[in-house]
N, C-alpha and C. Protein backbone atom coordinates (compact mmCIF):
# COMPACT_ATOMS: atom_id res chain seq x y z
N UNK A 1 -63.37 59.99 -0.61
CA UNK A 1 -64.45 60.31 0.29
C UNK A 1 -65.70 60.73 -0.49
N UNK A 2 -65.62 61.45 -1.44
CA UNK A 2 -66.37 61.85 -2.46
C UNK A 2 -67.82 60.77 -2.88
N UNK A 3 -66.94 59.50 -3.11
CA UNK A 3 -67.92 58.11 -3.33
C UNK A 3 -68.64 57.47 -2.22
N UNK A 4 -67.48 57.61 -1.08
CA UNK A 4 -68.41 56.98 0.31
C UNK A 4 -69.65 58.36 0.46
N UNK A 5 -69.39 59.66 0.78
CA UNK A 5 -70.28 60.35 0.45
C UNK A 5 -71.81 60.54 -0.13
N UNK A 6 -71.69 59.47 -1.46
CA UNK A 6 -72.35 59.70 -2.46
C UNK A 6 -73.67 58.30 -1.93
N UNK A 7 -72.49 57.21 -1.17
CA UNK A 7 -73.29 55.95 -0.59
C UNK A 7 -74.35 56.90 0.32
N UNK A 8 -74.26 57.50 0.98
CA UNK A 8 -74.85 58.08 2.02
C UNK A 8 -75.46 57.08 3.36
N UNK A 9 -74.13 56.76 3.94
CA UNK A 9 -73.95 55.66 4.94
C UNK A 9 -74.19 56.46 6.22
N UNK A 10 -75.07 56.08 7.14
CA UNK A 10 -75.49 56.69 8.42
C UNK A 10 -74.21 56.26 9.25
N UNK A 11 -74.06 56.98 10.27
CA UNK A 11 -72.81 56.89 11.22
C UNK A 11 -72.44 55.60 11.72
N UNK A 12 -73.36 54.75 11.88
CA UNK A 12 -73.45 53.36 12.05
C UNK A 12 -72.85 52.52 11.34
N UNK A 13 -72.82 52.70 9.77
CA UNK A 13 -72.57 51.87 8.53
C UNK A 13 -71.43 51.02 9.31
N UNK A 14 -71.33 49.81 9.00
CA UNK A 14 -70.30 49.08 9.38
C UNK A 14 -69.67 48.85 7.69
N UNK A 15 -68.28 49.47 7.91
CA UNK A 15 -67.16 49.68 6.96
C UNK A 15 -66.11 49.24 7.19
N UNK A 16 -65.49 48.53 5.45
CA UNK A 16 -64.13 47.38 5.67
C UNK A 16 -63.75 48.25 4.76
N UNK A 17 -62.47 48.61 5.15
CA UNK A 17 -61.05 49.19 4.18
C UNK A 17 -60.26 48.05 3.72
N UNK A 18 -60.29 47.41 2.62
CA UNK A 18 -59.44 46.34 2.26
C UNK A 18 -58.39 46.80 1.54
N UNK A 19 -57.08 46.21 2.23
CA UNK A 19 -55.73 46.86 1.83
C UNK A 19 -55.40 48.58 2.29
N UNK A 20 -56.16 48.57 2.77
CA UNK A 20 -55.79 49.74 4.09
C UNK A 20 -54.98 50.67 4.97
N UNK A 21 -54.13 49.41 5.39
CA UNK A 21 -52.86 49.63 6.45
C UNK A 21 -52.48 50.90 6.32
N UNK A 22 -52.00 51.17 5.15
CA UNK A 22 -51.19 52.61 5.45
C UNK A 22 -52.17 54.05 5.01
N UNK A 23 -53.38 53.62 4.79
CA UNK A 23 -54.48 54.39 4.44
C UNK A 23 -54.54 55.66 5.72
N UNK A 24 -54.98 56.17 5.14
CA UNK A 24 -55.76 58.04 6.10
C UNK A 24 -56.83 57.30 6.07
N UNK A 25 -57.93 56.67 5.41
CA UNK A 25 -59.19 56.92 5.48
C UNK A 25 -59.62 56.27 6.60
N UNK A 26 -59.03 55.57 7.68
CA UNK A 26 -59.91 55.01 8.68
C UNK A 26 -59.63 56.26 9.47
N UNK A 27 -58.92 57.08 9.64
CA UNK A 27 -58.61 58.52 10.71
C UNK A 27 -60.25 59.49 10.02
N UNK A 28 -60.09 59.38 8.54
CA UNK A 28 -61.09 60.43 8.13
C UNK A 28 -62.23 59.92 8.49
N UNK A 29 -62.83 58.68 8.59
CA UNK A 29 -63.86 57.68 8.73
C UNK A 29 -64.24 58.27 10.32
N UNK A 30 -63.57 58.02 11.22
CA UNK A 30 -63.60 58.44 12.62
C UNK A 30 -63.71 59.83 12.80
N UNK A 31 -63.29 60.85 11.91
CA UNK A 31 -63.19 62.08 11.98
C UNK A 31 -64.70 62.75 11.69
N UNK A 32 -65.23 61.61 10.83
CA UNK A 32 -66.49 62.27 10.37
C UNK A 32 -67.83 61.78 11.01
N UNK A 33 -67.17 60.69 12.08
CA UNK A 33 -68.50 60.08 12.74
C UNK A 33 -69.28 58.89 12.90
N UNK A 34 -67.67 58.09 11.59
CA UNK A 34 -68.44 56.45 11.55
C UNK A 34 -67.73 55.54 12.60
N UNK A 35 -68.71 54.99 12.81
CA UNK A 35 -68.39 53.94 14.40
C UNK A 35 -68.00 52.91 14.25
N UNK A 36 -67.95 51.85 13.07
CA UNK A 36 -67.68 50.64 12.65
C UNK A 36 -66.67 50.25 11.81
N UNK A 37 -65.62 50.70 11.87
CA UNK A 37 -64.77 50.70 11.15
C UNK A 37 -63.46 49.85 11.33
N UNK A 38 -63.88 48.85 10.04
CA UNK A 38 -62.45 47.53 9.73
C UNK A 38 -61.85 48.17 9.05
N UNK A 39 -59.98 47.90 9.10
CA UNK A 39 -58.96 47.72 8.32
C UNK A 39 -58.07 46.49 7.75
N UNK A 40 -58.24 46.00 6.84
CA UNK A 40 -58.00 44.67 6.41
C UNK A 40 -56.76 45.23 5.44
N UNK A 41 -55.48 44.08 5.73
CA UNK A 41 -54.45 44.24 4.78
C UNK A 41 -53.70 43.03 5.13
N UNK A 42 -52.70 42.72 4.42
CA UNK A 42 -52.06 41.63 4.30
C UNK A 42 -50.75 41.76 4.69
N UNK A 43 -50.43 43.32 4.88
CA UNK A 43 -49.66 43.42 5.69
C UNK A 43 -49.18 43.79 6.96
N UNK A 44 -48.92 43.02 7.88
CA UNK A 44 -49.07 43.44 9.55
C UNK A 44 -48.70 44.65 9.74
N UNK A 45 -47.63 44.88 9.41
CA UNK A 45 -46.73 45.98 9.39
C UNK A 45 -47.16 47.06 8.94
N UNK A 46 -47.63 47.21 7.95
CA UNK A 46 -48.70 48.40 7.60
C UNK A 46 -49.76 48.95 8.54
N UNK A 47 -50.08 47.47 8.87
CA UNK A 47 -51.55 47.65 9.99
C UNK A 47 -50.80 48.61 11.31
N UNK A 48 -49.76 47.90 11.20
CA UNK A 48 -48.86 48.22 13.04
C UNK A 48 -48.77 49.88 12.58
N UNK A 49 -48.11 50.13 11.68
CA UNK A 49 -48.08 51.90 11.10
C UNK A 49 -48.69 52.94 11.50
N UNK A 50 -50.28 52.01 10.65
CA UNK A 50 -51.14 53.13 10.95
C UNK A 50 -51.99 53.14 12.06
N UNK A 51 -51.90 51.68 12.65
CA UNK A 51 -52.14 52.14 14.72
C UNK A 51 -51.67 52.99 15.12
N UNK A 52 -50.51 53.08 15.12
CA UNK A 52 -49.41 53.93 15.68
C UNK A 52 -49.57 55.74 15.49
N UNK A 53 -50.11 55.51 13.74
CA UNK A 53 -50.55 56.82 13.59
C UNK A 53 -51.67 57.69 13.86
N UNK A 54 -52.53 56.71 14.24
CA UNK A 54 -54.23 56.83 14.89
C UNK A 54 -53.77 57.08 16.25
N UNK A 55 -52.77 56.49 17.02
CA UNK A 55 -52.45 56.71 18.24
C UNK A 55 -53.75 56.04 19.17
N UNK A 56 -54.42 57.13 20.14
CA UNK A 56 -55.34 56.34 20.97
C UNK A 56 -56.49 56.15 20.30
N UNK A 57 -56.91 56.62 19.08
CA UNK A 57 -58.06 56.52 17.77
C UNK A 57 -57.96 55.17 17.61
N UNK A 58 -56.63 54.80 17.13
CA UNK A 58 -56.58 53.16 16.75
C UNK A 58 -57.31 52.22 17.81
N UNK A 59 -57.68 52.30 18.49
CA UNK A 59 -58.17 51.35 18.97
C UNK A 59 -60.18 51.62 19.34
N UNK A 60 -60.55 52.56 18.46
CA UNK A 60 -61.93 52.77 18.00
C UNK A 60 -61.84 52.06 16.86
N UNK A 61 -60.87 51.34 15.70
CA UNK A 61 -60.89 50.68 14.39
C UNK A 61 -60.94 49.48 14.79
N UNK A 62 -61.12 48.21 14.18
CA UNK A 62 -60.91 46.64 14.36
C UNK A 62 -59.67 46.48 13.05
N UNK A 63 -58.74 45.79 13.71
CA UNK A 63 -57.96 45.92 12.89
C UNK A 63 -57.72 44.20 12.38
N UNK A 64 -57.59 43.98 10.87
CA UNK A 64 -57.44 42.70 10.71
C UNK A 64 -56.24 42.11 9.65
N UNK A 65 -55.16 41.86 10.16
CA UNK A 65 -54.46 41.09 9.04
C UNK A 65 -54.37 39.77 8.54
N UNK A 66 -54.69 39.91 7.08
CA UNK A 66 -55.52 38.77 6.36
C UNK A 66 -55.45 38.69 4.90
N UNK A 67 -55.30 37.73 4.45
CA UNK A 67 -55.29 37.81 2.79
C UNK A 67 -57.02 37.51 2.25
N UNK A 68 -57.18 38.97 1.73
CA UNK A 68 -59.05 39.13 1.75
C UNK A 68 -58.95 38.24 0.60
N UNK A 69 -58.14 37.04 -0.28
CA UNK A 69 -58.66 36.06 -1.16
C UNK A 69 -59.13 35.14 -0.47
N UNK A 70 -58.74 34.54 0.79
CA UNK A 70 -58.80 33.65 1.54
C UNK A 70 -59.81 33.95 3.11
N UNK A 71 -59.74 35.25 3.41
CA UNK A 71 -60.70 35.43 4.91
C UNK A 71 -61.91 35.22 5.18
N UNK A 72 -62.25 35.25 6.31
CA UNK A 72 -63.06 34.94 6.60
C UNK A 72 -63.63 35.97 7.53
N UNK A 73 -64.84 37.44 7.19
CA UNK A 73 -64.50 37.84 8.57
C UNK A 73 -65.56 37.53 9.42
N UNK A 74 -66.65 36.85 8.91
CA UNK A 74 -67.01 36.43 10.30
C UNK A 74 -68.05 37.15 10.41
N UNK A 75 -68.73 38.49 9.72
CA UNK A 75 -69.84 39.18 9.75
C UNK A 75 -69.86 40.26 8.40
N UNK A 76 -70.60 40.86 8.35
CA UNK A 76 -71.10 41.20 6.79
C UNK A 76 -70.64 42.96 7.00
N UNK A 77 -70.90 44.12 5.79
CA UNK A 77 -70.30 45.02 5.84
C UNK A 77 -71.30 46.14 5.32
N UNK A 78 -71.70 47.22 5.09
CA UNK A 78 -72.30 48.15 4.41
C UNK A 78 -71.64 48.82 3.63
N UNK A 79 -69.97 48.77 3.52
CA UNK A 79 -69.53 49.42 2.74
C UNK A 79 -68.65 48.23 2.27
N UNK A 80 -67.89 48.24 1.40
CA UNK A 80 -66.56 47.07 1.15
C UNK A 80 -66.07 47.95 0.02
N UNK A 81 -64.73 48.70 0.70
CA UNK A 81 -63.65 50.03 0.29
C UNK A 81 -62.77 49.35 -0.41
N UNK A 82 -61.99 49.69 -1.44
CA UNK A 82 -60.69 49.17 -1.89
C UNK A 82 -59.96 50.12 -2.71
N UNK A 83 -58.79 50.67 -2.04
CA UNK A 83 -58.41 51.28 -3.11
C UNK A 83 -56.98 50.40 -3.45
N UNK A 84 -56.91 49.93 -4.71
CA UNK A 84 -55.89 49.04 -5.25
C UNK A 84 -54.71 47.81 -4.38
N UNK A 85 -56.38 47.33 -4.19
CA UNK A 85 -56.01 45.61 -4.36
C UNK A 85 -56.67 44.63 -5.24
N UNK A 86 -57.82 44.66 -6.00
CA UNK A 86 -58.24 43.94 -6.65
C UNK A 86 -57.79 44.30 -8.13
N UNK A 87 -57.00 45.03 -8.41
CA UNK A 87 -56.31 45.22 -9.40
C UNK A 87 -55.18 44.06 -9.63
N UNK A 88 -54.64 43.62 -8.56
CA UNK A 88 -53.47 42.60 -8.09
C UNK A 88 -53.94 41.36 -8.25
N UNK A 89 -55.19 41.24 -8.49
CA UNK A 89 -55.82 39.78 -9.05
C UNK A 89 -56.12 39.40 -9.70
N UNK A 90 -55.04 38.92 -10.58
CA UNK A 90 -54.26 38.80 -12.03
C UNK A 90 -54.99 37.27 -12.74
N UNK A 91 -54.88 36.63 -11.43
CA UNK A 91 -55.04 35.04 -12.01
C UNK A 91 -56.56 35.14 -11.71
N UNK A 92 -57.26 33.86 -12.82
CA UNK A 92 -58.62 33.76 -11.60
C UNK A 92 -58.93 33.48 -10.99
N UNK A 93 -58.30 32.39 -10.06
CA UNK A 93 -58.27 32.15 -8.88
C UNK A 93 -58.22 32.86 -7.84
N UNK A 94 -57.22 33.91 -8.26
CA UNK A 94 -57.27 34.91 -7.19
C UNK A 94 -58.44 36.11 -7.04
N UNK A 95 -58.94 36.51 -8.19
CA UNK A 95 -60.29 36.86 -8.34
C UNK A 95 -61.91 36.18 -7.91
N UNK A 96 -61.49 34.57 -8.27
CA UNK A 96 -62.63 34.34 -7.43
C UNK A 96 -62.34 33.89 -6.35
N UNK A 97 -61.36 33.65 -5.78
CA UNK A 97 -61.17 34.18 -3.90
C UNK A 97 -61.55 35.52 -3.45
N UNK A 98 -61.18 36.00 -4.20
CA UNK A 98 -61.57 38.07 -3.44
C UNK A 98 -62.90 37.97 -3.70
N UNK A 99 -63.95 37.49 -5.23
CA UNK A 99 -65.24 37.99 -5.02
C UNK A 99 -65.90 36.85 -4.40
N UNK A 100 -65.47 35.44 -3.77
CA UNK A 100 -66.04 34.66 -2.80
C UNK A 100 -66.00 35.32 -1.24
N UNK A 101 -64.77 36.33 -1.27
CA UNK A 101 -64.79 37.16 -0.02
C UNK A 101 -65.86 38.10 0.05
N UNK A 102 -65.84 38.95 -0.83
CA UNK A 102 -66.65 40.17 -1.24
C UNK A 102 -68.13 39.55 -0.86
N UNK A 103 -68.03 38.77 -1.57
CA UNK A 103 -69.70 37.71 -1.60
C UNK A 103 -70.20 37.32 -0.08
N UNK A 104 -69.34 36.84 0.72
CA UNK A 104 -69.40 36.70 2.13
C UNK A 104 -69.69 37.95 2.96
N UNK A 105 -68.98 38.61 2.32
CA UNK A 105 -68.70 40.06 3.17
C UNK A 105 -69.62 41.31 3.37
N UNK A 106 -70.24 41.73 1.99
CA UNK A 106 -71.24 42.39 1.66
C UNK A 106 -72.79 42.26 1.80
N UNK A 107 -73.15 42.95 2.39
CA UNK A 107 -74.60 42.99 2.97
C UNK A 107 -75.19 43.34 1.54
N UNK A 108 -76.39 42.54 0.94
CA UNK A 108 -77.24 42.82 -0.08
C UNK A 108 -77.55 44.00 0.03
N UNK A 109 -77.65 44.60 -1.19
CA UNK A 109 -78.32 46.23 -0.97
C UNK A 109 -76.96 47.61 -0.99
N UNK A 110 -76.00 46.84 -0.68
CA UNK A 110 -75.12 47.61 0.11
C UNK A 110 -73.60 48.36 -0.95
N UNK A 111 -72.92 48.62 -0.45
CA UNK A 111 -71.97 49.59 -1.56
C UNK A 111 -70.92 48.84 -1.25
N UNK A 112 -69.94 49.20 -2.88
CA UNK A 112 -68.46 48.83 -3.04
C UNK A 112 -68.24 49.78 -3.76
N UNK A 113 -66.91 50.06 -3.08
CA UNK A 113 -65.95 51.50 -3.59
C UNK A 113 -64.52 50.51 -4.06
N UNK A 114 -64.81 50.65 -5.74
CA UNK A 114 -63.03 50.02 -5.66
C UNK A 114 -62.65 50.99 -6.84
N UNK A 115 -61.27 51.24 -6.72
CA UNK A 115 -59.97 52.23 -7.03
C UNK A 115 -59.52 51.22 -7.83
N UNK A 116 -59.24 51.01 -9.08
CA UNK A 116 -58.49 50.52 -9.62
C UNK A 116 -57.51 50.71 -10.78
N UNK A 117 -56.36 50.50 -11.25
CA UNK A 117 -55.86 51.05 -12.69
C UNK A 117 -56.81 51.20 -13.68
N UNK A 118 -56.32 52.13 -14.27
CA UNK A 118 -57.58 52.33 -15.18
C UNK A 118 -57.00 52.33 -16.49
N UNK A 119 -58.17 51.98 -17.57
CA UNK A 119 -57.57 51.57 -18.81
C UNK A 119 -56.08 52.07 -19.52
N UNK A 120 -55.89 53.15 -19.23
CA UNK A 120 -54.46 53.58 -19.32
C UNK A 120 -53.16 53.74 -18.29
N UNK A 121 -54.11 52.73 -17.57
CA UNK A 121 -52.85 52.88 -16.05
C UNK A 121 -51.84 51.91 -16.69
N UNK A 122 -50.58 51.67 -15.65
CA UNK A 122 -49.44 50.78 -15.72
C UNK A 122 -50.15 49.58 -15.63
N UNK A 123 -49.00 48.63 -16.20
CA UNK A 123 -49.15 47.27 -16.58
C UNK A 123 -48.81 46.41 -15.21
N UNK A 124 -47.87 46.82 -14.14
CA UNK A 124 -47.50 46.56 -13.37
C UNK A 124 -47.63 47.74 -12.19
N UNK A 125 -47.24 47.31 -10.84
CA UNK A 125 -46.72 48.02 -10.02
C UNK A 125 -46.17 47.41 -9.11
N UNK A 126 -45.44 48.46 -8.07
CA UNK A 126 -44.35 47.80 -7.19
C UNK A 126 -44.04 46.47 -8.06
N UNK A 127 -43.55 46.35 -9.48
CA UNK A 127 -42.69 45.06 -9.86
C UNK A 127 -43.89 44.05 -10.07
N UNK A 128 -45.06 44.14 -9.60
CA UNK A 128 -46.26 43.33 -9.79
C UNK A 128 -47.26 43.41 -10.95
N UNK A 129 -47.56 42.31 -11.50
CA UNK A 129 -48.66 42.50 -12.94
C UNK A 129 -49.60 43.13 -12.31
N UNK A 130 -50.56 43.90 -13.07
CA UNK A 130 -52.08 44.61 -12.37
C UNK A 130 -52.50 44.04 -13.49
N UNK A 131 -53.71 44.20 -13.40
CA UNK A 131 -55.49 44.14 -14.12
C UNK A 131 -55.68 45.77 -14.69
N UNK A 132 -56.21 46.22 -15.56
CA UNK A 132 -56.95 47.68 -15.19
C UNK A 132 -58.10 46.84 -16.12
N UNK A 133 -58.79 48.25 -15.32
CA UNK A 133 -60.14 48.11 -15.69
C UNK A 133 -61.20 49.31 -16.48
N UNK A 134 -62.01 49.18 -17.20
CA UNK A 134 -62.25 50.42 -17.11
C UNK A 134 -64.16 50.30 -16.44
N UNK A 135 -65.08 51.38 -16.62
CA UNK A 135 -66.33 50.76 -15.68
C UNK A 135 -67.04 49.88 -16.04
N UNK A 136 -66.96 49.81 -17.61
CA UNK A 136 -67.60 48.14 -18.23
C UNK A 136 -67.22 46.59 -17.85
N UNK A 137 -65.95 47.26 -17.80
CA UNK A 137 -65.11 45.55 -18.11
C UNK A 137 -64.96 45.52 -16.12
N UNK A 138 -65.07 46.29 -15.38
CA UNK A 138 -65.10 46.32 -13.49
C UNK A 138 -66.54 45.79 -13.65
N UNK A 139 -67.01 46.12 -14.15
CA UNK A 139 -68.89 45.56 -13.83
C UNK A 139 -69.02 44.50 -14.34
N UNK A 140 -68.38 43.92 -15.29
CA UNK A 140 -68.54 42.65 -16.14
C UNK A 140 -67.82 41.49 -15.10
N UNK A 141 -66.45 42.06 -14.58
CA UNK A 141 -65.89 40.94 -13.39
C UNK A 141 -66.78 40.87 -12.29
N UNK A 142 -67.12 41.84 -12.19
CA UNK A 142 -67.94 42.04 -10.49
C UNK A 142 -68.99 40.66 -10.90
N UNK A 143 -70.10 40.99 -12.03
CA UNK A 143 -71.17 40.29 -12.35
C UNK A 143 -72.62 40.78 -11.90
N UNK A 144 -73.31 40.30 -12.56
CA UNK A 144 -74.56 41.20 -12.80
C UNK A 144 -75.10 41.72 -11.33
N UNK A 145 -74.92 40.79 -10.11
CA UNK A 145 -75.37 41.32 -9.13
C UNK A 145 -75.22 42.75 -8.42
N UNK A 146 -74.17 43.35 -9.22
CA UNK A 146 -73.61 44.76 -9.24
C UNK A 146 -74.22 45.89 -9.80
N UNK A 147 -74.52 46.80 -9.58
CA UNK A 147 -74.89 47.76 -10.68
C UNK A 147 -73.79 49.10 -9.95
N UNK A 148 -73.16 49.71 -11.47
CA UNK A 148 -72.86 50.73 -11.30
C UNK A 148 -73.91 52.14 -10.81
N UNK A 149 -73.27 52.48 -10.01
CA UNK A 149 -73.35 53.76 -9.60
C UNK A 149 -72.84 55.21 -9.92
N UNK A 150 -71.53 54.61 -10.23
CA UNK A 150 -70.52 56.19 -10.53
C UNK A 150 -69.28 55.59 -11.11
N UNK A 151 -68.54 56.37 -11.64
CA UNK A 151 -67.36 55.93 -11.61
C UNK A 151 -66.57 57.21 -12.26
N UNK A 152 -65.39 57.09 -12.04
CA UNK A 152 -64.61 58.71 -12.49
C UNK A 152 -63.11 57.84 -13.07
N UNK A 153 -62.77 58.74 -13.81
CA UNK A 153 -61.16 58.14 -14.26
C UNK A 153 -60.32 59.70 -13.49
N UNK A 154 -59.53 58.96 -12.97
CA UNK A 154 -58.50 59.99 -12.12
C UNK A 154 -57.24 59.85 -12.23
N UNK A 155 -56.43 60.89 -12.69
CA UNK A 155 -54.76 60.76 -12.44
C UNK A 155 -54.26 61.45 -11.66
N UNK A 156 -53.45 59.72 -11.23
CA UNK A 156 -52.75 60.08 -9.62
C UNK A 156 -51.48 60.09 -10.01
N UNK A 157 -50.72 60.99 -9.39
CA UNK A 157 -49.25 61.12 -9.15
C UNK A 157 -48.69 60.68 -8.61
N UNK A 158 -47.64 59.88 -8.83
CA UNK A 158 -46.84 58.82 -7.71
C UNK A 158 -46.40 60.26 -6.96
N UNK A 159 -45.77 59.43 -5.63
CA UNK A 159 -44.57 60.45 -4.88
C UNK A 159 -42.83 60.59 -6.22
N UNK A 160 -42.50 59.82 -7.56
CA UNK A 160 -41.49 59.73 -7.89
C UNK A 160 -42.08 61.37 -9.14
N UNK A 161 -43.14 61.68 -9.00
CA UNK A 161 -43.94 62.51 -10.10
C UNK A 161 -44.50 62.05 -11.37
N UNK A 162 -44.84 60.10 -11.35
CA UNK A 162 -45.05 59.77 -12.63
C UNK A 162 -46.97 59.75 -12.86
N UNK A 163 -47.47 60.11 -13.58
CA UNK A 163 -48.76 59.74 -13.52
C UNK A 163 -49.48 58.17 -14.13
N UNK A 164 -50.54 58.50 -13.32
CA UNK A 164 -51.35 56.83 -13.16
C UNK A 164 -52.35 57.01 -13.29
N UNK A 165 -53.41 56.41 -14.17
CA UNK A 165 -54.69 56.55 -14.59
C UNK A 165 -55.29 55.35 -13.54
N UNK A 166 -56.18 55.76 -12.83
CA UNK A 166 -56.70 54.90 -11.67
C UNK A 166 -58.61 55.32 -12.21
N UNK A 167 -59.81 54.12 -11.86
CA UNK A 167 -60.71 54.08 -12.16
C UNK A 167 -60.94 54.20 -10.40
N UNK A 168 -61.90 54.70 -10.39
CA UNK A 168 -62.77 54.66 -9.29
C UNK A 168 -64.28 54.64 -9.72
N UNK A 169 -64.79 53.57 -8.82
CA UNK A 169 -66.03 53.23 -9.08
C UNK A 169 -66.86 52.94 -7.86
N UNK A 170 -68.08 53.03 -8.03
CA UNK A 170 -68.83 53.03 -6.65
C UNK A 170 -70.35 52.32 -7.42
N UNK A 171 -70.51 51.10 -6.68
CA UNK A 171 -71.91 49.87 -7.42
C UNK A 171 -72.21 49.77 -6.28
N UNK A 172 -73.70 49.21 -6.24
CA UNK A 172 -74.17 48.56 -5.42
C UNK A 172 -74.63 47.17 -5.67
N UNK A 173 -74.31 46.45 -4.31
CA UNK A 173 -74.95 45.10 -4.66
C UNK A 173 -76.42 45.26 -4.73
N UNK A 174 -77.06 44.25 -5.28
CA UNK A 174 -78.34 44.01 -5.30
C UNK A 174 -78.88 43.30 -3.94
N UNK A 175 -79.65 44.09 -4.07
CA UNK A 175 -80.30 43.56 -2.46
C UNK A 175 -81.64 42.69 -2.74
């Protein structure tokens, strides 16, 4: 929240949580006053979760299940959130599907919040290769149309107690 914060997005901002589903932040998003708020994940089931956990809230969110290498949504965003999925886009193909999404998706001018392993994070997770990044080599994939804003190195604790070096970063596109 700290980074969306820092965007300083009026209550209006229309905001996509990509990879989401089992996320708090569309409850905190609503809690604090934003009205536009997508959840994008690839998994239904996740999505179905955290309806369930929003209860009658969930249905102030737009909820979308979708593989963001491939979607389409159809209108543009002021924020474009991620906390660790573009880490998972190992090949480049699958990277330039997500930033042909991103590219579609993002309103010029406008902010990206992505969470990713960070130079000393795991090589894998859940059994899957990751990417890490650190804020040079995240700004160098993004491409020049990006400029950093912030970025913090943070260690997160699994629920098993192992720690994970995760990058968080916050750029704006060029408008």
């Amino acid at each position: 929240m700290a980074l969306i914060d820092e965007a300083g997005l009026s209550p209006d901002a229309a905001i996509l949580d990509v990879g989401g589903g089992m996320s708090k932040l569309a409850s905190e998003l609503l809690r604090r006053g934003y009205d536009d708020v997508t959840v994008a994940d690839i998994s239904g089931e996740a999505l179905r979760r955290a309806k369930a956990d929003l209860g009658k809230a969930a249905n102030r969110v737009s909820w979308v299940e979708a593989d963001v290498r491939s979607h389409d949504f159809g209108r543009r965003f002021d924020l474009w959130h991620d906390r660790a999925v573009f880490h998972f886009m190992v090949e480049p193909a699958d990277r330039q599907g997500y930033l042909a999404s991103l590219d579609r998706s993002l309103n010029p001018g406008c902010d990206l919040i992505l969470a990713t392993f960070g130079p000393e994070g795991p090589t894998e997770c859940s059994g899957l290769p990751v990417r890490r990044y650190d804020a040079e080599s995240l700004q160098a994939t993004l491409g020049a149309n990006f400029e950093l804003i912030s970025s913090r190195l943070i260690e997160h604790r699994t629920p098993a107690g192992r720690a994970q070096q995760f990058l968080y970063a916050h750029l704006r596109r060029e408008g």
